[in-house]
N, C-alpha and C. Protein backbone atom coordinates (compact mmCIF):
# COMPACT_ATOMS: atom_id res chain seq x y z
N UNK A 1 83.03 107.75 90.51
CA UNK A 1 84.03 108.28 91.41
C UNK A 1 85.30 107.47 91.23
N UNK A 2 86.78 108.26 90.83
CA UNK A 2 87.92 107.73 91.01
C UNK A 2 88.47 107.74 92.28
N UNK A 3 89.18 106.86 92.86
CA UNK A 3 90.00 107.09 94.33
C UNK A 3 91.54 106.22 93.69
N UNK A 4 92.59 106.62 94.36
CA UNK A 4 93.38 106.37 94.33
C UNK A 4 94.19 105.87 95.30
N UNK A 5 94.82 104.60 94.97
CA UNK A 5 95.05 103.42 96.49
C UNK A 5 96.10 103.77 96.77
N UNK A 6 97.62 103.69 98.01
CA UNK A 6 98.67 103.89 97.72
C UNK A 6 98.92 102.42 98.85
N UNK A 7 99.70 101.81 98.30
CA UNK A 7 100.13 100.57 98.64
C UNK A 7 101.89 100.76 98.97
N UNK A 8 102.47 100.85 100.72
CA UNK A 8 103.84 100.99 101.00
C UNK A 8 104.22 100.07 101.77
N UNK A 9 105.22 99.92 101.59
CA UNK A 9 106.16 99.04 102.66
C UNK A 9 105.97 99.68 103.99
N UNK A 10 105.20 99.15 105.42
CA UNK A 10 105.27 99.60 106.64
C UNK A 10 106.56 99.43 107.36
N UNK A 11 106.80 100.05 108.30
CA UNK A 11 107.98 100.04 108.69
C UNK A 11 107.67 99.22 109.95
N UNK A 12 106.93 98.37 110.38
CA UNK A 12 106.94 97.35 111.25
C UNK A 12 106.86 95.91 110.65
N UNK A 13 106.75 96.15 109.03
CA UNK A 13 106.55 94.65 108.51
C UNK A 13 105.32 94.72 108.19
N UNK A 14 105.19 94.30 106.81
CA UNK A 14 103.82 94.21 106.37
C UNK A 14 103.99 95.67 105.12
N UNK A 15 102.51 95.75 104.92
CA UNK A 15 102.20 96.64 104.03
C UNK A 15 101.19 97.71 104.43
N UNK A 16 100.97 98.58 104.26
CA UNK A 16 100.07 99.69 104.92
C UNK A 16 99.09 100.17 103.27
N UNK A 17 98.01 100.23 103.29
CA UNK A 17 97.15 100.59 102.21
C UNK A 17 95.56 101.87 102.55
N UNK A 18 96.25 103.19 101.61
CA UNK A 18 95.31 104.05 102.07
C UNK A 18 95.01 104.48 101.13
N UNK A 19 93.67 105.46 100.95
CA UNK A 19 93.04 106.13 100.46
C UNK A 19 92.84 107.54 100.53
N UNK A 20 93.70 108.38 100.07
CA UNK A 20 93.89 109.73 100.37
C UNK A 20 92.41 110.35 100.34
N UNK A 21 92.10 109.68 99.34
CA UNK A 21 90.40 110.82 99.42
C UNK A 21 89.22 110.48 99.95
N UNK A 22 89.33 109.26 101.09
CA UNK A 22 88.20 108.85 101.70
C UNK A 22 89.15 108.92 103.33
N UNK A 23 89.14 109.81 103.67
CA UNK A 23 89.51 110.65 105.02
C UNK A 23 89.69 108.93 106.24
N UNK A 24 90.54 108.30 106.65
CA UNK A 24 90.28 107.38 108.05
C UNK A 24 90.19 105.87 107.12
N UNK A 25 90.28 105.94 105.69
CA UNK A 25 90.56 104.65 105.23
C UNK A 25 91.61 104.54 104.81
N UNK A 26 91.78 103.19 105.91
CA UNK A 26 93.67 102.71 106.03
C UNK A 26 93.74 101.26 106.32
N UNK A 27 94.36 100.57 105.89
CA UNK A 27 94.61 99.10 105.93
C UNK A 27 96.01 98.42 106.04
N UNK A 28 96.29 97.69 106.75
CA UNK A 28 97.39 96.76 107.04
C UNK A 28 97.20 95.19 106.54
N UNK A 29 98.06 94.80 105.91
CA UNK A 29 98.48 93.47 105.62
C UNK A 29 99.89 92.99 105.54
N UNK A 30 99.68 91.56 105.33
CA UNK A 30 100.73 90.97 105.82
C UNK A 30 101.46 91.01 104.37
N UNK A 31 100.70 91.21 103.18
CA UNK A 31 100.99 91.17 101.52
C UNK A 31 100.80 92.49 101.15
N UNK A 32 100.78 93.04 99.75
CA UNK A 32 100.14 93.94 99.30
C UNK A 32 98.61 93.31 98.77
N UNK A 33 98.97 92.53 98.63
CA UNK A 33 97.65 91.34 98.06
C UNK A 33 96.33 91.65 99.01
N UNK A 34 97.06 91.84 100.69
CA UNK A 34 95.98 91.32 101.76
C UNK A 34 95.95 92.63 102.43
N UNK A 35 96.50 93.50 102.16
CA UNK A 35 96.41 95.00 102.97
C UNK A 35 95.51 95.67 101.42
N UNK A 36 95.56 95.51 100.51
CA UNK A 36 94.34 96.02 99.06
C UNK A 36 93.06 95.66 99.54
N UNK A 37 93.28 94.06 99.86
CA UNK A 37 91.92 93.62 100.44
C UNK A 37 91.12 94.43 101.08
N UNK A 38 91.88 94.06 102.28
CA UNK A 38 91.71 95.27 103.39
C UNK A 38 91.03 96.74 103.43
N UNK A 39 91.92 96.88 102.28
CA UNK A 39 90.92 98.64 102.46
C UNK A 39 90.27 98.88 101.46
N UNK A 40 89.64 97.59 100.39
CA UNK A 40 88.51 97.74 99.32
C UNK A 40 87.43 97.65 100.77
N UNK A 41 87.43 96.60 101.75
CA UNK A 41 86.27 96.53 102.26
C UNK A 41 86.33 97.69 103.40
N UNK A 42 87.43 98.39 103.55
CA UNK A 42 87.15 99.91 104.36
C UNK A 42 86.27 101.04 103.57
N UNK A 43 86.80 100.93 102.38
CA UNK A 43 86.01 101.65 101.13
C UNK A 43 84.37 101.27 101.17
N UNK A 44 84.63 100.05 101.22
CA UNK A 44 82.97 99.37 101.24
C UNK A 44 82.48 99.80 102.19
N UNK A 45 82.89 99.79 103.48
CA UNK A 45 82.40 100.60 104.79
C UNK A 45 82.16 101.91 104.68
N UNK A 46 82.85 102.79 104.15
CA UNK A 46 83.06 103.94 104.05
C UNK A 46 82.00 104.56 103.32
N UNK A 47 82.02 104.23 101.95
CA UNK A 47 80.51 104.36 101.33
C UNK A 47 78.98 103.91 102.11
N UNK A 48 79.29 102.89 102.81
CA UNK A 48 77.93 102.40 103.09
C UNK A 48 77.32 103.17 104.04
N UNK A 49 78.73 103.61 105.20
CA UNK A 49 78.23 104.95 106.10
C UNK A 49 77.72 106.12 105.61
N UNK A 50 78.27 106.69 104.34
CA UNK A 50 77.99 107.73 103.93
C UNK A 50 76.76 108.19 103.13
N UNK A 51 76.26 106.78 103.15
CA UNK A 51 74.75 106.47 101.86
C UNK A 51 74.80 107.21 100.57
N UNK A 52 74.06 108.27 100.63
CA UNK A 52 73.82 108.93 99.14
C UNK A 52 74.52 110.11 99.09
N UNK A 53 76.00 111.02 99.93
CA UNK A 53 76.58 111.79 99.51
C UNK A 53 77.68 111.64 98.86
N UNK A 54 77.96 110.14 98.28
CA UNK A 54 78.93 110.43 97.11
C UNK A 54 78.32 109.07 96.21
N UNK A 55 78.63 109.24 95.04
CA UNK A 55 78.27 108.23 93.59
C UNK A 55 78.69 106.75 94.38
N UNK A 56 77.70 106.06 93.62
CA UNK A 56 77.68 104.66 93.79
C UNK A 56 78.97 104.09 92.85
N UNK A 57 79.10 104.58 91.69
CA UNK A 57 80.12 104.04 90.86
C UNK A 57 81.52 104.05 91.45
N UNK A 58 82.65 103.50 91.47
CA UNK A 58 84.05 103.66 91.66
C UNK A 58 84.75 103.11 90.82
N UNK A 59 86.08 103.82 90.16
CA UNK A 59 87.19 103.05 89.99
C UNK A 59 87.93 103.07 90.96
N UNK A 60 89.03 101.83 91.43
CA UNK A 60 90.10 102.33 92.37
C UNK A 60 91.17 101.65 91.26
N UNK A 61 92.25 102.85 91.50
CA UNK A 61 93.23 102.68 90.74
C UNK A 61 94.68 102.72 91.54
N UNK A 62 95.27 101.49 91.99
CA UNK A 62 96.58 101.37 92.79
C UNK A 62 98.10 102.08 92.78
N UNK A 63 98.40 102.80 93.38
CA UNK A 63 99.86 103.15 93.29
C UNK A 63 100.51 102.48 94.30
N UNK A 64 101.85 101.73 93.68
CA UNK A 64 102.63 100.93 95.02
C UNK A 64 103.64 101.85 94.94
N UNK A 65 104.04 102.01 96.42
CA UNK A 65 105.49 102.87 96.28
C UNK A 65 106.52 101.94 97.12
């Protein structure tokens, strides 16, 4: 499974990091460094809730805007 990250400048400061194709995974940091973090282990959550209806494999591949 590919997902695709999008990494933006928040407009309160900080960085905002989501995942268009895993529906409610969204992350805030103070970096882009620490808001990526952030929502690899929402991803990690996200799969772990979902068990066996999507592939164990992932790439995530980052877009910063």
């Amino acid at each position: 499974m590919k997902v695709c990250v999008y990494i933006r400048p928040s407009q309160r400061g900080g960085f905002v990091a989501m995942c268009q194709t895993l529906p409610g995974c969204i992350a805030w940091g103070e970096t882009r460094g620490q808001a990526r973090q952030k929502l690899e282990e929402a991803i990690e959550g996200y799969l772990a809730a979902v068990g066996d209806f999507v592939p164990a494999t992932m790439i995530v591949e980052t877009v910063e805007v």
